[in-house]
C-alpha atoms as a PDB file:
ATOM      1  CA  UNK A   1      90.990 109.841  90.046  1.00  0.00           C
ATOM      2  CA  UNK A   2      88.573 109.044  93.072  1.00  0.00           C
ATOM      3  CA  UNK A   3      89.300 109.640  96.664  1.00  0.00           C
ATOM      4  CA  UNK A   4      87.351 106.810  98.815  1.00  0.00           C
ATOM      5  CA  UNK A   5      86.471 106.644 103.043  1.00  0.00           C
ATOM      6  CA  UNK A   6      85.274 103.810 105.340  1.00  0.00           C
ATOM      7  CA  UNK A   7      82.917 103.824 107.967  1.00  0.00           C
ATOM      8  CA  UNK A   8      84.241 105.562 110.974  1.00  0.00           C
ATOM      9  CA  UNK A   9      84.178 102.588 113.524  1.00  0.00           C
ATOM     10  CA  UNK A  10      87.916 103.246 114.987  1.00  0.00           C
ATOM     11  CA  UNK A  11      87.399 104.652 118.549  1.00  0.00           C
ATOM     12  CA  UNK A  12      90.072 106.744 119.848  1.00  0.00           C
ATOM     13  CA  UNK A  13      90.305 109.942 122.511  1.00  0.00           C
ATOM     14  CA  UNK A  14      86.382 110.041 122.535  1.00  0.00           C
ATOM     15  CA  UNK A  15      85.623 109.822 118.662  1.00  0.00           C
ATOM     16  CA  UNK A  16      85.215 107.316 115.719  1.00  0.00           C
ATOM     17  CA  UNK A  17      87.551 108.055 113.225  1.00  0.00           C
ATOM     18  CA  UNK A  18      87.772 106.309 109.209  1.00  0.00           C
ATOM     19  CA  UNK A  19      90.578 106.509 106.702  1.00  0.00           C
ATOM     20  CA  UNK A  20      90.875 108.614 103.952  1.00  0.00           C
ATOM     21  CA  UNK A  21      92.359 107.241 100.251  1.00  0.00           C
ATOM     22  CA  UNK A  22      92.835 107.985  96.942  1.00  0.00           C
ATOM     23  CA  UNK A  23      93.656 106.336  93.382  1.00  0.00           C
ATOM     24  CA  UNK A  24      96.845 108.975  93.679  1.00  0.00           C
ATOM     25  CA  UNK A  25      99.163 110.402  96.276  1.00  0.00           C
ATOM     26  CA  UNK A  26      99.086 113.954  94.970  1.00  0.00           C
ATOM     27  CA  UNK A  27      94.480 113.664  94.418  1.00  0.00           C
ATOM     28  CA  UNK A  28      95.234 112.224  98.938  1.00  0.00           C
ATOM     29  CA  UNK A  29      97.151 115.673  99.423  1.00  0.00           C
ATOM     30  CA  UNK A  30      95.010 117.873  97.287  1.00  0.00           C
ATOM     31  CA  UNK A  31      91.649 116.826  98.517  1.00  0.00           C
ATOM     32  CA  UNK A  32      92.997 116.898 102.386  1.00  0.00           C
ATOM     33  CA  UNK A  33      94.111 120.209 101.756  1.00  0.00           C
ATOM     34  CA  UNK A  34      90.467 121.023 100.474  1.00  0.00           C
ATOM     35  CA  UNK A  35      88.867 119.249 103.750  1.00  0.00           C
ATOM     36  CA  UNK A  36      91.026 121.543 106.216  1.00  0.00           C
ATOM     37  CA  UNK A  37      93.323 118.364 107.138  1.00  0.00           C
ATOM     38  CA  UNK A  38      97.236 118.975 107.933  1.00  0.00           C
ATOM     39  CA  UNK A  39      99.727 117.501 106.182  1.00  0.00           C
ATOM     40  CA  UNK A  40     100.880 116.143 109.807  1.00  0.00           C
ATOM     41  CA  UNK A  41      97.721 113.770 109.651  1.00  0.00           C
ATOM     42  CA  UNK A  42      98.955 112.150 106.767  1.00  0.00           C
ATOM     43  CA  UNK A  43     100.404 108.495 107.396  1.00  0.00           C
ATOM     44  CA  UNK A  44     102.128 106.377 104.619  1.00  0.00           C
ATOM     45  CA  UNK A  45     105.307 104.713 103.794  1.00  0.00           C
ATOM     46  CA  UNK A  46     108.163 103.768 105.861  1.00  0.00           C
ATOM     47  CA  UNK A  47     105.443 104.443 108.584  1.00  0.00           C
ATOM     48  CA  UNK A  48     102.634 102.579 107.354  1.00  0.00           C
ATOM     49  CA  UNK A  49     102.431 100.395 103.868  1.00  0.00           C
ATOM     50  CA  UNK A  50      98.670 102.198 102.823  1.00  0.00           C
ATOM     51  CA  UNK A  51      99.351 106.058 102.195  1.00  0.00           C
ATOM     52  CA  UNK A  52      95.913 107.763 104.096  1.00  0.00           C
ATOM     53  CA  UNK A  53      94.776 110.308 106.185  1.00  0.00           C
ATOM     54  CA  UNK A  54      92.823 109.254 109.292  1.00  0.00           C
ATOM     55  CA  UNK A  55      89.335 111.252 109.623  1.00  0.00           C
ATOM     56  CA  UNK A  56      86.806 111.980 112.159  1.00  0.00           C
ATOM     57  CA  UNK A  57      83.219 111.114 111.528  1.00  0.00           C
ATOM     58  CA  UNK A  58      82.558 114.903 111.287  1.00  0.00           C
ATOM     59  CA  UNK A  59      85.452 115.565 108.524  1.00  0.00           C
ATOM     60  CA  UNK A  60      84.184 112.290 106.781  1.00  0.00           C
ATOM     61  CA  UNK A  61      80.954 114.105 106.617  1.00  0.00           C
ATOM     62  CA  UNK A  62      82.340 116.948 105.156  1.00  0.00           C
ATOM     63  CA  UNK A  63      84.487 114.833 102.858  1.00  0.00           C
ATOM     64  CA  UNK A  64      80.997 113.055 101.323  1.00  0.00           C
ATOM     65  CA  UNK A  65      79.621 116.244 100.975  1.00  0.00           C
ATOM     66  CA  UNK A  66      82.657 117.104  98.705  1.00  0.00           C
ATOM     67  CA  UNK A  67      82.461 114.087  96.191  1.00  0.00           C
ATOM     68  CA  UNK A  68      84.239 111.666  98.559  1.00  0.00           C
ATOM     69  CA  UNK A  69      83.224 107.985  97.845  1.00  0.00           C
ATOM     70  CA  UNK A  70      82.058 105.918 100.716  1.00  0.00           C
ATOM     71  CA  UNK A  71      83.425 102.665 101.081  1.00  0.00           C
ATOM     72  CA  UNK A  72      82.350  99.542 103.759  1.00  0.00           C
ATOM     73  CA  UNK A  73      84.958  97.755 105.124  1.00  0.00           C
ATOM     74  CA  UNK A  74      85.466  95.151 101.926  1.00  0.00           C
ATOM     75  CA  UNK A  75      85.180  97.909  99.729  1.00  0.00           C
ATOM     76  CA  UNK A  76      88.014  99.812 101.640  1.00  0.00           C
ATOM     77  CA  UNK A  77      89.982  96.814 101.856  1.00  0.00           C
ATOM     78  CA  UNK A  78      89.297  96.550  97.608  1.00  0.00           C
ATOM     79  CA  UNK A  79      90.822  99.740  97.262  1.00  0.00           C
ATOM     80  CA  UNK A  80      94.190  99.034  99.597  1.00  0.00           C
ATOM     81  CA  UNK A  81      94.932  95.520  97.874  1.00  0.00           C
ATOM     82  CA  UNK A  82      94.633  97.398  94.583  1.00  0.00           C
ATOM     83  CA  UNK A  83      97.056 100.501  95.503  1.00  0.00           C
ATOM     84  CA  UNK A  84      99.035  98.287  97.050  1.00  0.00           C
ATOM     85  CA  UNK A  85      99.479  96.444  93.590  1.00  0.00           C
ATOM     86  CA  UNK A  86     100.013  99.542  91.823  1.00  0.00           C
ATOM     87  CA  UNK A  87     102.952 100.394  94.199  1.00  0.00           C
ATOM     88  CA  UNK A  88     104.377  96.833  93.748  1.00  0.00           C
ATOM     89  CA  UNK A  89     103.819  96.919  89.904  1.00  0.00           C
ATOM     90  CA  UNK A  90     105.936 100.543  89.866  1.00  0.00           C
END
C-alpha cells in the first residue's frame, strides 16, 4: 500500500495546503494518525467523492519525511481516477 501528496498550492487562512491519499482507506487513517492529523480533517464520501486528508505544507513535510510519496498535479490526479475505479469496480 502507498500513501501519495500533491504540491501544496491551495491557499487558505494564510497557508498552502495539499491532499493527502492512499491505495486504502484504513493505510489514509493509519498514516494520519502517525502524522498527528485528526480524524475531523478527514473528508470523503457523501461529502466529497476522493477519500483524503487536506495537509499543510509543514505536515506534508513531515509526511515525506515518513515515506509519503510526492505526487505533481497529473500524478495526483493518476491516483484519484484510479481509486475512484476501484470504488466503482467494488
Amino acid at each position: 500500500m502507498s500513501v501519495y501528496v500533491d504540491e501544496p498550492i491551495w491557499p487558505w487562512h494564510g497557508l498552502r495546503w495539499c491532499h493527502l491519499l492512499a491505495d486504502d482507506i484504513d493505510e489514509l487513517h493509519r498514516f494520519a494518525v502517525r502524522l498527528g492529523i485528526q480524524r475531523v480533517s478527514y473528508q470523503g464520501p457523501p461529502r466529497t467523492a476522493s477519500p483524503h486528508y487536506d495537509l499543510t505544507g509543514f505536515e506534508r513535510k513531515r509526511a515525506l519525511a515518513q515515506g509519503e510519496i510526492a505526487c505533481d498535479r497529473q500524478g495526483i490526479v493518476m491516483v484519484l481516477r484510479r481509486l475512484r475505479g476501484q470504488a466503482e469496480a467494488a
